[in-house]
Every structure is written in C-alpha cells, then in structure tokens.
PDB file of N, CA and C in Angstrom:
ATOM      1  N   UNK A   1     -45.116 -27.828  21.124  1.00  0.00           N
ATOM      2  CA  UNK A   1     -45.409 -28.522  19.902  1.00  0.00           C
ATOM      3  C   UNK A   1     -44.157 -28.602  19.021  1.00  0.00           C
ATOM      4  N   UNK A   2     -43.386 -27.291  18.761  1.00  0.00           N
ATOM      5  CA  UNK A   2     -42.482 -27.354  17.915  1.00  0.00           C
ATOM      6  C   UNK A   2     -41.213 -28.361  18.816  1.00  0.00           C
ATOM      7  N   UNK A   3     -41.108 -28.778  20.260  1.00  0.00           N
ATOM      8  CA  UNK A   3     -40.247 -29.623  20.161  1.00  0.00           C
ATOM      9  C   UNK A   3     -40.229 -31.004  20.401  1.00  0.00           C
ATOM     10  N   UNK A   4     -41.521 -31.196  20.196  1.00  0.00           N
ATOM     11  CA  UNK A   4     -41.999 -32.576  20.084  1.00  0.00           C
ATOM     12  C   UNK A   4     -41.065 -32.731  18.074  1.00  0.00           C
ATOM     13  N   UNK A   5     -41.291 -32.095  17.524  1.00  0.00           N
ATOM     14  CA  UNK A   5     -40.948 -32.047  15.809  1.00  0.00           C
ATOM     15  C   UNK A   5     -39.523 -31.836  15.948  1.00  0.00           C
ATOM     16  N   UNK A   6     -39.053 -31.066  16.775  1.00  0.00           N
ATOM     17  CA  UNK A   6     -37.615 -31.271  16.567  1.00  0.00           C
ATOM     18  C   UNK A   6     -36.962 -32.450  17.420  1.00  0.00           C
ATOM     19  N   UNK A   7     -37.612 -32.630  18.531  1.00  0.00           N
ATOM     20  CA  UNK A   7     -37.112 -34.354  18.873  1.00  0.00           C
ATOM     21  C   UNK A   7     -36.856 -35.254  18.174  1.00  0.00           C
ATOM     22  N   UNK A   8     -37.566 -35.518  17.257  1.00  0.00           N
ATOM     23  CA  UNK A   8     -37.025 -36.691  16.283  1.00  0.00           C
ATOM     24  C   UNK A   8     -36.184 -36.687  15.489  1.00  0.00           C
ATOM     25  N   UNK A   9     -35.906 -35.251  14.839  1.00  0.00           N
ATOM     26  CA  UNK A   9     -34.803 -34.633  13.864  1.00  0.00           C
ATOM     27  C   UNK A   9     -33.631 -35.067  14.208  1.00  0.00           C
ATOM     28  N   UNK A  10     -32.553 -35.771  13.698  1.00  0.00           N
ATOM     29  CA  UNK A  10     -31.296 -36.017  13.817  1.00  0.00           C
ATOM     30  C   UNK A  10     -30.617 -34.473  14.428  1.00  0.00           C
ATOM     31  N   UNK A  11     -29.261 -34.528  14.762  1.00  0.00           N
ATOM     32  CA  UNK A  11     -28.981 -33.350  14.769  1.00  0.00           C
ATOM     33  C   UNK A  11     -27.445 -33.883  14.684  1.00  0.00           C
ATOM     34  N   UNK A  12     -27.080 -32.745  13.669  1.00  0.00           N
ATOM     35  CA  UNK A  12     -25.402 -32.345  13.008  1.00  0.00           C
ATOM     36  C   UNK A  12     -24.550 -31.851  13.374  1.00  0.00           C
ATOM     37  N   UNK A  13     -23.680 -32.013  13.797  1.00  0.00           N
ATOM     38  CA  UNK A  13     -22.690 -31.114  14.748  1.00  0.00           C
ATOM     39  C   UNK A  13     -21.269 -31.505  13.911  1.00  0.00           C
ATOM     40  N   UNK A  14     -20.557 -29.811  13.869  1.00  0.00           N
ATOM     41  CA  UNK A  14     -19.341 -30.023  12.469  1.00  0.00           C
ATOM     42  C   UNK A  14     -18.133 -29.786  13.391  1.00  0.00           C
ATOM     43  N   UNK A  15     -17.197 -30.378  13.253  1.00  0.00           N
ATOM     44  CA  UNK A  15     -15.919 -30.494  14.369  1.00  0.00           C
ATOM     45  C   UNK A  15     -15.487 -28.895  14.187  1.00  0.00           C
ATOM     46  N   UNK A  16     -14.853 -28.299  15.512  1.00  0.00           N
ATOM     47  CA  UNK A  16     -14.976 -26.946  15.415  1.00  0.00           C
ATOM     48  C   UNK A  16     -13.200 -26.894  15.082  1.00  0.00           C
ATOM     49  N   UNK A  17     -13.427 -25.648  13.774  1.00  0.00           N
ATOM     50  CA  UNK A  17     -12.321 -25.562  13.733  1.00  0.00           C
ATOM     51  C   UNK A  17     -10.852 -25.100  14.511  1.00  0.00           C
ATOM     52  N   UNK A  18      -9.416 -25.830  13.696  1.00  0.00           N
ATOM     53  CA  UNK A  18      -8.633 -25.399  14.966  1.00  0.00           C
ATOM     54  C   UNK A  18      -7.862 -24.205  14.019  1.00  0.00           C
ATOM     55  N   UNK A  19      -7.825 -22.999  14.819  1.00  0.00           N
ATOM     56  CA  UNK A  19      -7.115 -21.964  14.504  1.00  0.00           C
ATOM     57  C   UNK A  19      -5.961 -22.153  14.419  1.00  0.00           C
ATOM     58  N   UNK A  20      -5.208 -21.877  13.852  1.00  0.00           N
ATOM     59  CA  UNK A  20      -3.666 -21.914  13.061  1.00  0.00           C
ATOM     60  C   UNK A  20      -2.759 -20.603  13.330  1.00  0.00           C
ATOM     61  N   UNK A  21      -2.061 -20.259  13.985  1.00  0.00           N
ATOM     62  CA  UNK A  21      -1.400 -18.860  13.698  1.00  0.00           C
ATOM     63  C   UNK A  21      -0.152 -19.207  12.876  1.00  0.00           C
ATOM     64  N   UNK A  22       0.181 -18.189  12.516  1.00  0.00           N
ATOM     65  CA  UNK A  22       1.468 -18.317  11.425  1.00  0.00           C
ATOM     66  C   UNK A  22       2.624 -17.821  12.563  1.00  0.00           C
ATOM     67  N   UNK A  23       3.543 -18.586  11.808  1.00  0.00           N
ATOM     68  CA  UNK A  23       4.605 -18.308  12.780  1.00  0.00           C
ATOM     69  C   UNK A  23       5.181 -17.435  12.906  1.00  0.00           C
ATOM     70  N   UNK A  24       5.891 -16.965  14.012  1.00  0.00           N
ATOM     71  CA  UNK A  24       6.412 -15.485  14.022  1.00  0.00           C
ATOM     72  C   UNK A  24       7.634 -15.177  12.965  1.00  0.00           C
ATOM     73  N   UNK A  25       7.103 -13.950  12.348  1.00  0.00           N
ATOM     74  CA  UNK A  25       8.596 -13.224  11.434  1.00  0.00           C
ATOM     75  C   UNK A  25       9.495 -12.786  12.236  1.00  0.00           C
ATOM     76  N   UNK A  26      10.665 -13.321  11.358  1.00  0.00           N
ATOM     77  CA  UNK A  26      12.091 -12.591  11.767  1.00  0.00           C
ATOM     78  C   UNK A  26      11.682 -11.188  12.113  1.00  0.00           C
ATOM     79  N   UNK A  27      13.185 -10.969  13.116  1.00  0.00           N
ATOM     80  CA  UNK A  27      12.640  -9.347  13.267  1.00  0.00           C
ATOM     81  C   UNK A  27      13.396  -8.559  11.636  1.00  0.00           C
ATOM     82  N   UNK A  28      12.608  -7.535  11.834  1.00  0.00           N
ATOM     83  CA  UNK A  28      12.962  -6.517  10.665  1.00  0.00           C
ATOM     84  C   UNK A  28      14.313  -5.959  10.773  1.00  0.00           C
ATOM     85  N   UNK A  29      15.001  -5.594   9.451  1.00  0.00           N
ATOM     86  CA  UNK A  29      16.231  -4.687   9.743  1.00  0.00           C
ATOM     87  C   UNK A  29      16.084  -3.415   9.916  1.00  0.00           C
ATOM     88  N   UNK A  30      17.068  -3.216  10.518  1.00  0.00           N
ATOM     89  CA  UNK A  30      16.645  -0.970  10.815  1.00  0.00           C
ATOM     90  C   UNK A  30      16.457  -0.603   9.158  1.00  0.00           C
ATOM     91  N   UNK A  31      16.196   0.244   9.359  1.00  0.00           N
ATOM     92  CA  UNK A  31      16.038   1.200   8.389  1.00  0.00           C
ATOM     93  C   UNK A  31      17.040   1.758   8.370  1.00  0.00           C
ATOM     94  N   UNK A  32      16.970   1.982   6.492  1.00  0.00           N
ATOM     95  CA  UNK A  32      18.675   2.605   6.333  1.00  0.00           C
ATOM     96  C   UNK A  32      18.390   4.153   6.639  1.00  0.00           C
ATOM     97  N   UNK A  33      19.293   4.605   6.397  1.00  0.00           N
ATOM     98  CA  UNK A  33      19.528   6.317   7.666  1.00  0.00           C
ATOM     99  C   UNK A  33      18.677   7.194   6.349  1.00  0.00           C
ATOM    100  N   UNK A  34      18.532   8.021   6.916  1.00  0.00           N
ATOM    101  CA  UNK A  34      17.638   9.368   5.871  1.00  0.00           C
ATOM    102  C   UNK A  34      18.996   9.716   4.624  1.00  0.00           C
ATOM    103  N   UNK A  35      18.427  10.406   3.446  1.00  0.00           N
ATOM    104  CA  UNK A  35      19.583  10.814   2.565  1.00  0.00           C
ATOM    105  C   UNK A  35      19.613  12.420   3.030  1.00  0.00           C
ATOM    106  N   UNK A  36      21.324  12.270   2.423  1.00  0.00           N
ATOM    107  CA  UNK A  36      21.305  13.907   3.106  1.00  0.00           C
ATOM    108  C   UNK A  36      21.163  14.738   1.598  1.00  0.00           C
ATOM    109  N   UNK A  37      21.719  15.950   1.873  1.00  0.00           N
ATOM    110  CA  UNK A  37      20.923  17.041   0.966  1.00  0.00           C
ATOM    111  C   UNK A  37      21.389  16.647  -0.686  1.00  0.00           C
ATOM    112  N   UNK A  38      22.352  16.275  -0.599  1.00  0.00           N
ATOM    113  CA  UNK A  38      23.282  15.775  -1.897  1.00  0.00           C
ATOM    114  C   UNK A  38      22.447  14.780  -2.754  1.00  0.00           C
ATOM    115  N   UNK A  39      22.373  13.376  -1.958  1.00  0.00           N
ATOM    116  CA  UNK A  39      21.572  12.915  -2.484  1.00  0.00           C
ATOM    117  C   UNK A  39      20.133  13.035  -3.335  1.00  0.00           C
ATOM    118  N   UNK A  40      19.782  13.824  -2.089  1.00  0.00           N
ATOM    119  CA  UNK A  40      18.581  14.347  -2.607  1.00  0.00           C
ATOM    120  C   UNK A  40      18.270  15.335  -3.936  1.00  0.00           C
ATOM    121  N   UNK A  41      19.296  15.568  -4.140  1.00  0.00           N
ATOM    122  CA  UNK A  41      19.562  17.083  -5.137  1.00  0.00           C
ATOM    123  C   UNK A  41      19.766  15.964  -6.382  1.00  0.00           C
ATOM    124  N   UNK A  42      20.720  15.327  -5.913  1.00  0.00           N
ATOM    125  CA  UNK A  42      21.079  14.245  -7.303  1.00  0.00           C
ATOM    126  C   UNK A  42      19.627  13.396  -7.822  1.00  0.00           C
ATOM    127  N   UNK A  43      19.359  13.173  -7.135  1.00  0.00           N
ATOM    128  CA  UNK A  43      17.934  12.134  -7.725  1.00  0.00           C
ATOM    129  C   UNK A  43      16.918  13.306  -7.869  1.00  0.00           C
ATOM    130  N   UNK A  44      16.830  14.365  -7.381  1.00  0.00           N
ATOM    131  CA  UNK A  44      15.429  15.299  -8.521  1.00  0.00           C
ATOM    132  C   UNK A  44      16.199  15.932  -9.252  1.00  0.00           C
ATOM    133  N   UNK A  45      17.626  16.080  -9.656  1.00  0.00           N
ATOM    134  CA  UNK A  45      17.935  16.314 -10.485  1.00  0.00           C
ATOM    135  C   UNK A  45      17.532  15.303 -12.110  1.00  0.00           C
ATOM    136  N   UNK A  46      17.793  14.012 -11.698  1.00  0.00           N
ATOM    137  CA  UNK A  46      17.391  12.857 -12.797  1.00  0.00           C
ATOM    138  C   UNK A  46      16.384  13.026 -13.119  1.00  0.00           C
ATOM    139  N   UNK A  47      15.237  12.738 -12.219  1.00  0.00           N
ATOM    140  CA  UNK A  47      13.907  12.881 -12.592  1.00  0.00           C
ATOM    141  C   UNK A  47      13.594  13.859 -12.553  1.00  0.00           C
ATOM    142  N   UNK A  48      14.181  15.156 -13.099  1.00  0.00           N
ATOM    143  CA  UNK A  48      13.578  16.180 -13.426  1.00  0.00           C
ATOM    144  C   UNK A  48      13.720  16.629 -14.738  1.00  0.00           C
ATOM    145  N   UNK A  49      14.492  16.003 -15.286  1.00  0.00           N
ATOM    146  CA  UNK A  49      15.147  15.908 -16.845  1.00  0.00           C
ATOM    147  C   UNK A  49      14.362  15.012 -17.355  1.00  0.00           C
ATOM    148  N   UNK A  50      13.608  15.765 -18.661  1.00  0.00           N
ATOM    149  CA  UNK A  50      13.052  15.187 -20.051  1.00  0.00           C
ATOM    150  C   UNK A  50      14.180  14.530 -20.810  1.00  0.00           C
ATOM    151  N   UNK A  51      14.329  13.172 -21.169  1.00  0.00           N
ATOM    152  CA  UNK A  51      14.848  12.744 -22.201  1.00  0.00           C
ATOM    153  C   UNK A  51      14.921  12.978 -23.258  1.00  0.00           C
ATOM    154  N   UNK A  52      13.768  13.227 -24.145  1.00  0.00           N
ATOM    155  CA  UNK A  52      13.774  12.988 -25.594  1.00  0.00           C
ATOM    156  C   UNK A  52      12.492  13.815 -25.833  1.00  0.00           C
ATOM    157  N   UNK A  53      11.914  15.191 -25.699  1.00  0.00           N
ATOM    158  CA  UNK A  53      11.037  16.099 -25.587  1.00  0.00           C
ATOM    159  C   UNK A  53      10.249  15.636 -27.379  1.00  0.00           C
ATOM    160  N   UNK A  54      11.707  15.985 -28.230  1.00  0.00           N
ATOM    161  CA  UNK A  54      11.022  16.243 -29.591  1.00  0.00           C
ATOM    162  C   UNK A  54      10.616  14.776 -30.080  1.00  0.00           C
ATOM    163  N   UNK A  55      11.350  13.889 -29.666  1.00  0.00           N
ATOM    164  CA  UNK A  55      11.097  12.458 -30.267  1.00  0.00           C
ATOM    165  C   UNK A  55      10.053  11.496 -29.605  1.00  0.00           C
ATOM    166  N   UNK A  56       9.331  12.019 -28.254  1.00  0.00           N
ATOM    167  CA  UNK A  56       7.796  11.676 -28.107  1.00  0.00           C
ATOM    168  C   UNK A  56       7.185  13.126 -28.518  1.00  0.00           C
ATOM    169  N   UNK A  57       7.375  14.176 -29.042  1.00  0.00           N
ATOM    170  CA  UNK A  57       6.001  14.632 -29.814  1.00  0.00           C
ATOM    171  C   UNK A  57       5.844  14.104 -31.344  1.00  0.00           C
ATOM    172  N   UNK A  58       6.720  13.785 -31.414  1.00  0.00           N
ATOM    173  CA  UNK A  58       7.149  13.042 -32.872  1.00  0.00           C
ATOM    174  C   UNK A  58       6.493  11.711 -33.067  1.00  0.00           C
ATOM    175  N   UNK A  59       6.805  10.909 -31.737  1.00  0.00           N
ATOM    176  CA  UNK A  59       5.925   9.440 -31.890  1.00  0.00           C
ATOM    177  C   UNK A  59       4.568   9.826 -31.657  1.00  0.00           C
ATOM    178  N   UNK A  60       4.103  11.156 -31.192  1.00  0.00           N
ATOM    179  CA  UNK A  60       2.861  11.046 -30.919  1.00  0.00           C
ATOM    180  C   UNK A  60       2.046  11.626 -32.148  1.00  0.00           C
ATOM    181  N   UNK A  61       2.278  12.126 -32.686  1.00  0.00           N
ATOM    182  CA  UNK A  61       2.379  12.874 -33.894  1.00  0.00           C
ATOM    183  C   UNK A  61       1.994  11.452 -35.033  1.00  0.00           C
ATOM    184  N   UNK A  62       3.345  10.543 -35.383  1.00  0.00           N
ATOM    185  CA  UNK A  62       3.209   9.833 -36.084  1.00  0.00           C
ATOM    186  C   UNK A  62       1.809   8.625 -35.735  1.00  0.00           C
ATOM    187  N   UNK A  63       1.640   8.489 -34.632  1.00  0.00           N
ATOM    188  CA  UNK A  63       0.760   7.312 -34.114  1.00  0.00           C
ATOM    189  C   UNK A  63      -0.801   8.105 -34.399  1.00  0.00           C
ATOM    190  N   UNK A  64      -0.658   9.202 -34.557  1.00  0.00           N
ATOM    191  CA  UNK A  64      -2.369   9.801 -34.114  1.00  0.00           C
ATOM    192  C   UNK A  64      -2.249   9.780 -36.337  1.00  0.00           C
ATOM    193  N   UNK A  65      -1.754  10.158 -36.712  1.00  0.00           N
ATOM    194  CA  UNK A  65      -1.899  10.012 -38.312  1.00  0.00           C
ATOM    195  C   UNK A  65      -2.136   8.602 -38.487  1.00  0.00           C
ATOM    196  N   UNK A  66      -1.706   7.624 -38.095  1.00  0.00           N
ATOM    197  CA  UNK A  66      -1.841   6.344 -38.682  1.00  0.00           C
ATOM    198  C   UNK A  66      -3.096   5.689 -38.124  1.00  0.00           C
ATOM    199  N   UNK A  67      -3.407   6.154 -36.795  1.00  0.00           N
ATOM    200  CA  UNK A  67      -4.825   5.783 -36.483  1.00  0.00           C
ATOM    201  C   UNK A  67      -6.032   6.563 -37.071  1.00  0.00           C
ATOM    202  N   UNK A  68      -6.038   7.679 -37.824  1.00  0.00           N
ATOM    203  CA  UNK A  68      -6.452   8.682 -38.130  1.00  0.00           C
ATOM    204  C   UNK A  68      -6.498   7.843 -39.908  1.00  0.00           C
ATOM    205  N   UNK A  69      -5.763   7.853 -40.628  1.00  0.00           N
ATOM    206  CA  UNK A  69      -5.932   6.836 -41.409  1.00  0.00           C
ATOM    207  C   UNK A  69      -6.567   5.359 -41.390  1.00  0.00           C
ATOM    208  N   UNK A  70      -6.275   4.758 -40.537  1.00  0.00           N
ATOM    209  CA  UNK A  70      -7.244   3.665 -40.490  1.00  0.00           C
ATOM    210  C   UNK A  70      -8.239   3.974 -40.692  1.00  0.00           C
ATOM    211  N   UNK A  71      -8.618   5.297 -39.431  1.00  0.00           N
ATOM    212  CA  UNK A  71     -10.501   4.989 -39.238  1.00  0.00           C
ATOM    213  C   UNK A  71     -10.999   5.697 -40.784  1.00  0.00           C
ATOM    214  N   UNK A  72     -10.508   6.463 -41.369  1.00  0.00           N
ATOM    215  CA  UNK A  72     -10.617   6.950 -42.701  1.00  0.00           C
ATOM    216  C   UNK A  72     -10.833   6.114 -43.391  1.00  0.00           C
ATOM    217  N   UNK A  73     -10.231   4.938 -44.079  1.00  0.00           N
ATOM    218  CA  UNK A  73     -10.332   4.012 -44.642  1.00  0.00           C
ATOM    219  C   UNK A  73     -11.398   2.947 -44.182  1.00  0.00           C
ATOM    220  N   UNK A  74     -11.172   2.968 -42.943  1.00  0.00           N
ATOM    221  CA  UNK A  74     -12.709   1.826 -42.778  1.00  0.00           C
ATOM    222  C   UNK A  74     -14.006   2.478 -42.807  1.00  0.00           C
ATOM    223  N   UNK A  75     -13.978   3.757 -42.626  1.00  0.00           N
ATOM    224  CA  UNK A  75     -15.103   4.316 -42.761  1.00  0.00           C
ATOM    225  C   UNK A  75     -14.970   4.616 -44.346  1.00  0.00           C
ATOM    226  N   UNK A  76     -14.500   4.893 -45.191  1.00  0.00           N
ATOM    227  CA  UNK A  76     -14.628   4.663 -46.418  1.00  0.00           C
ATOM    228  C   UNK A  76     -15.116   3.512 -47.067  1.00  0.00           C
ATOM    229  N   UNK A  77     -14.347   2.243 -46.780  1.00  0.00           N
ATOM    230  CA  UNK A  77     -14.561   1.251 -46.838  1.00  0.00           C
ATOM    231  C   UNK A  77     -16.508   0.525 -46.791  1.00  0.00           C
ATOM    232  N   UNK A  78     -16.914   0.963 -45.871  1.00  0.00           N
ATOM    233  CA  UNK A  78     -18.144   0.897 -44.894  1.00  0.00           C
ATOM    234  C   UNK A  78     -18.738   1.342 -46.021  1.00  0.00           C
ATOM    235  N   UNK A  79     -18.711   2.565 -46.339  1.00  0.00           N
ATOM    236  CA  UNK A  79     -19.725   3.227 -47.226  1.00  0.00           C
ATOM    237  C   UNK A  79     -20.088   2.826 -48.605  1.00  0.00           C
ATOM    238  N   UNK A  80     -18.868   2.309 -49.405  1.00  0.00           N
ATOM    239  CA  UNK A  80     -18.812   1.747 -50.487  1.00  0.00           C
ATOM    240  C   UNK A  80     -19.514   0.349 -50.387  1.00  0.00           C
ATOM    241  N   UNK A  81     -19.421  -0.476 -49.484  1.00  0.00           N
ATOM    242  CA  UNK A  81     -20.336  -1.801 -48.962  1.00  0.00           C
ATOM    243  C   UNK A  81     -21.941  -1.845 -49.002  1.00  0.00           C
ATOM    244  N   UNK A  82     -21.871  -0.382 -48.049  1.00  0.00           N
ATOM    245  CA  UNK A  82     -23.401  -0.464 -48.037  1.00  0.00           C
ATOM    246  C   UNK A  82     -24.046   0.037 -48.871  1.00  0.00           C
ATOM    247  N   UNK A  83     -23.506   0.768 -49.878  1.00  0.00           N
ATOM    248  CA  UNK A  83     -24.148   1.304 -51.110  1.00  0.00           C
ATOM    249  C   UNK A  83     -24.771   0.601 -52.329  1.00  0.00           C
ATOM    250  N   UNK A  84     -25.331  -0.570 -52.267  1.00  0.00           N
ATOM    251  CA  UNK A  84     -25.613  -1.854 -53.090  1.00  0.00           C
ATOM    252  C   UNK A  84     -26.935  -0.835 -53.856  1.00  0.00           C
ATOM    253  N   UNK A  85     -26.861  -1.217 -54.995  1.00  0.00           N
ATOM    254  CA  UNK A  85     -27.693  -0.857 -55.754  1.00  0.00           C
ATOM    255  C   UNK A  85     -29.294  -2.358 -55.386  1.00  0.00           C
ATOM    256  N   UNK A  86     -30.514  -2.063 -55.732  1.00  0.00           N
ATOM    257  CA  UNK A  86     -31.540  -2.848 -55.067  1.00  0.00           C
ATOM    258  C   UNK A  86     -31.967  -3.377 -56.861  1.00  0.00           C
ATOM    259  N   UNK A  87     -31.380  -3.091 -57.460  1.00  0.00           N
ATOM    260  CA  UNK A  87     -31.913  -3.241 -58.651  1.00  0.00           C
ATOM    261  C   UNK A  87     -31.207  -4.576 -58.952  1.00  0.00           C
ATOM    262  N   UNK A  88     -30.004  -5.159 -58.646  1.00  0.00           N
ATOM    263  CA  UNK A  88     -29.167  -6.554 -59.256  1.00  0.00           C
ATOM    264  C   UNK A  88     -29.690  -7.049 -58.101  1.00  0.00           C
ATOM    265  N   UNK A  89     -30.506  -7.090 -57.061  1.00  0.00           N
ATOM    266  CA  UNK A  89     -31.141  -8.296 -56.001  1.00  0.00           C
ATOM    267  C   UNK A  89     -32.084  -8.829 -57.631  1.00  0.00           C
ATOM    268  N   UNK A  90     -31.815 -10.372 -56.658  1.00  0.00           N
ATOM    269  CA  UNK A  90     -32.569 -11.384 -57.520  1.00  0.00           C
ATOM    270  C   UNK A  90     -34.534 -10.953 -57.111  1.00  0.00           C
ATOM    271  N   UNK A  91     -35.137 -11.147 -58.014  1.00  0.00           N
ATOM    272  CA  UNK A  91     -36.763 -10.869 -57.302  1.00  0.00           C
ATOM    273  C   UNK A  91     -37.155 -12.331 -56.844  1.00  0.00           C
ATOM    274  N   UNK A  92     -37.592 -12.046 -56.233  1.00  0.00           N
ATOM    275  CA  UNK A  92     -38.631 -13.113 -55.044  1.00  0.00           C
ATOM    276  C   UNK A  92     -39.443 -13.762 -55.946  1.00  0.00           C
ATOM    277  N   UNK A  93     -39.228 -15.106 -55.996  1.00  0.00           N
ATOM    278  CA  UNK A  93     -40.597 -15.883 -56.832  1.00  0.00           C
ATOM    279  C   UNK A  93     -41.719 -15.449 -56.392  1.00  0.00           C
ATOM    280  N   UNK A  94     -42.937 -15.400 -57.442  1.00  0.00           N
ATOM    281  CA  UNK A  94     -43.782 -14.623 -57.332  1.00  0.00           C
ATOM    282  C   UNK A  94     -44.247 -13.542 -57.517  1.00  0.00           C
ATOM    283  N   UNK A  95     -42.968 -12.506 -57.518  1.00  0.00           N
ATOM    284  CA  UNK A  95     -42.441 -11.262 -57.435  1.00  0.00           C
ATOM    285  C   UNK A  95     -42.762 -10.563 -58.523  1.00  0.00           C
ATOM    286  N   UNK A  96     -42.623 -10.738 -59.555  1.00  0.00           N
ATOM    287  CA  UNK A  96     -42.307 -10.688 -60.708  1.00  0.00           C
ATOM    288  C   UNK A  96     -43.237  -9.738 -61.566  1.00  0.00           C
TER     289      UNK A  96
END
C-alpha cells in the first residue's frame, strides 16, 4: 500500500558533494636546538623580578578608595531620593 503512495511522489536527488582537500603545506623548519643552562638562568632570572612592588600596592590602594567612594555617594545619593515626604504629593480628585 505504502508504495503504491510513494509511486507517484516525485523524487529529489541533490548532486553529491565533491570533496576538496587543501593543498599540501610546506615542510616545517627544524626546530631551533634546546637552550643551554645560561640561557635558561637568564630568562628566570627576568621573570623572576618584581618591577615596581610598592607602586602596584599603591595603585591598588588608590583604585579600591575611589571605588569605595563612589559606591558611598550613590548610596547616599539613593537615600536622600527616596526619602520624599507623602505630605507635598498632590491629593487625588475626590480625595479630599
């Protein structure tokens, strides 16, 4: 039964795609040689040295006060806003 119903159905067929490879990469260069002990001593020597110890506790210091002030002030701010007295609202016609 069901292919009596699909007999009449057109049928769709989608061109099959064509695979593409990418072209081959150059070959790679060697690898440069291992560092010897010198090297090695010299570069954790660099990055093992703090720059400027007192002058980031200093920026950090100054940045946490000034955000620390803001929220002070807007939360000040906030409070004085919402503190409306109910007595200068206009009354509601009718109200009265």
């Amino acid at each position: 039964m069901i292919e009596e119903v699909l007999s009449g159905m057109p049928i769709f067929s989608q061109p099959a795609e064509e695979l593409v490879l990418p072209p081959k990469a150059p070959p790679v260069a060697d690898a440069p040689a291992a560092p010897d002990a010198e090297q090695v001593q010299a570069v954790d020597a660099v990055f093992a040295q703090d720059p400027e110890p007192v002058a980031t506790a200093a920026l950090g210091l100054w940045s946490s006060a000034m955000i620390l002030s803001d929220l002070l002030q807007g939360h000040l701010r906030q409070d004085t806003e919402e503190k409306e007295p109910d007595e200068e609202k206009e009354p509601l016609p009718g109200e009265e």
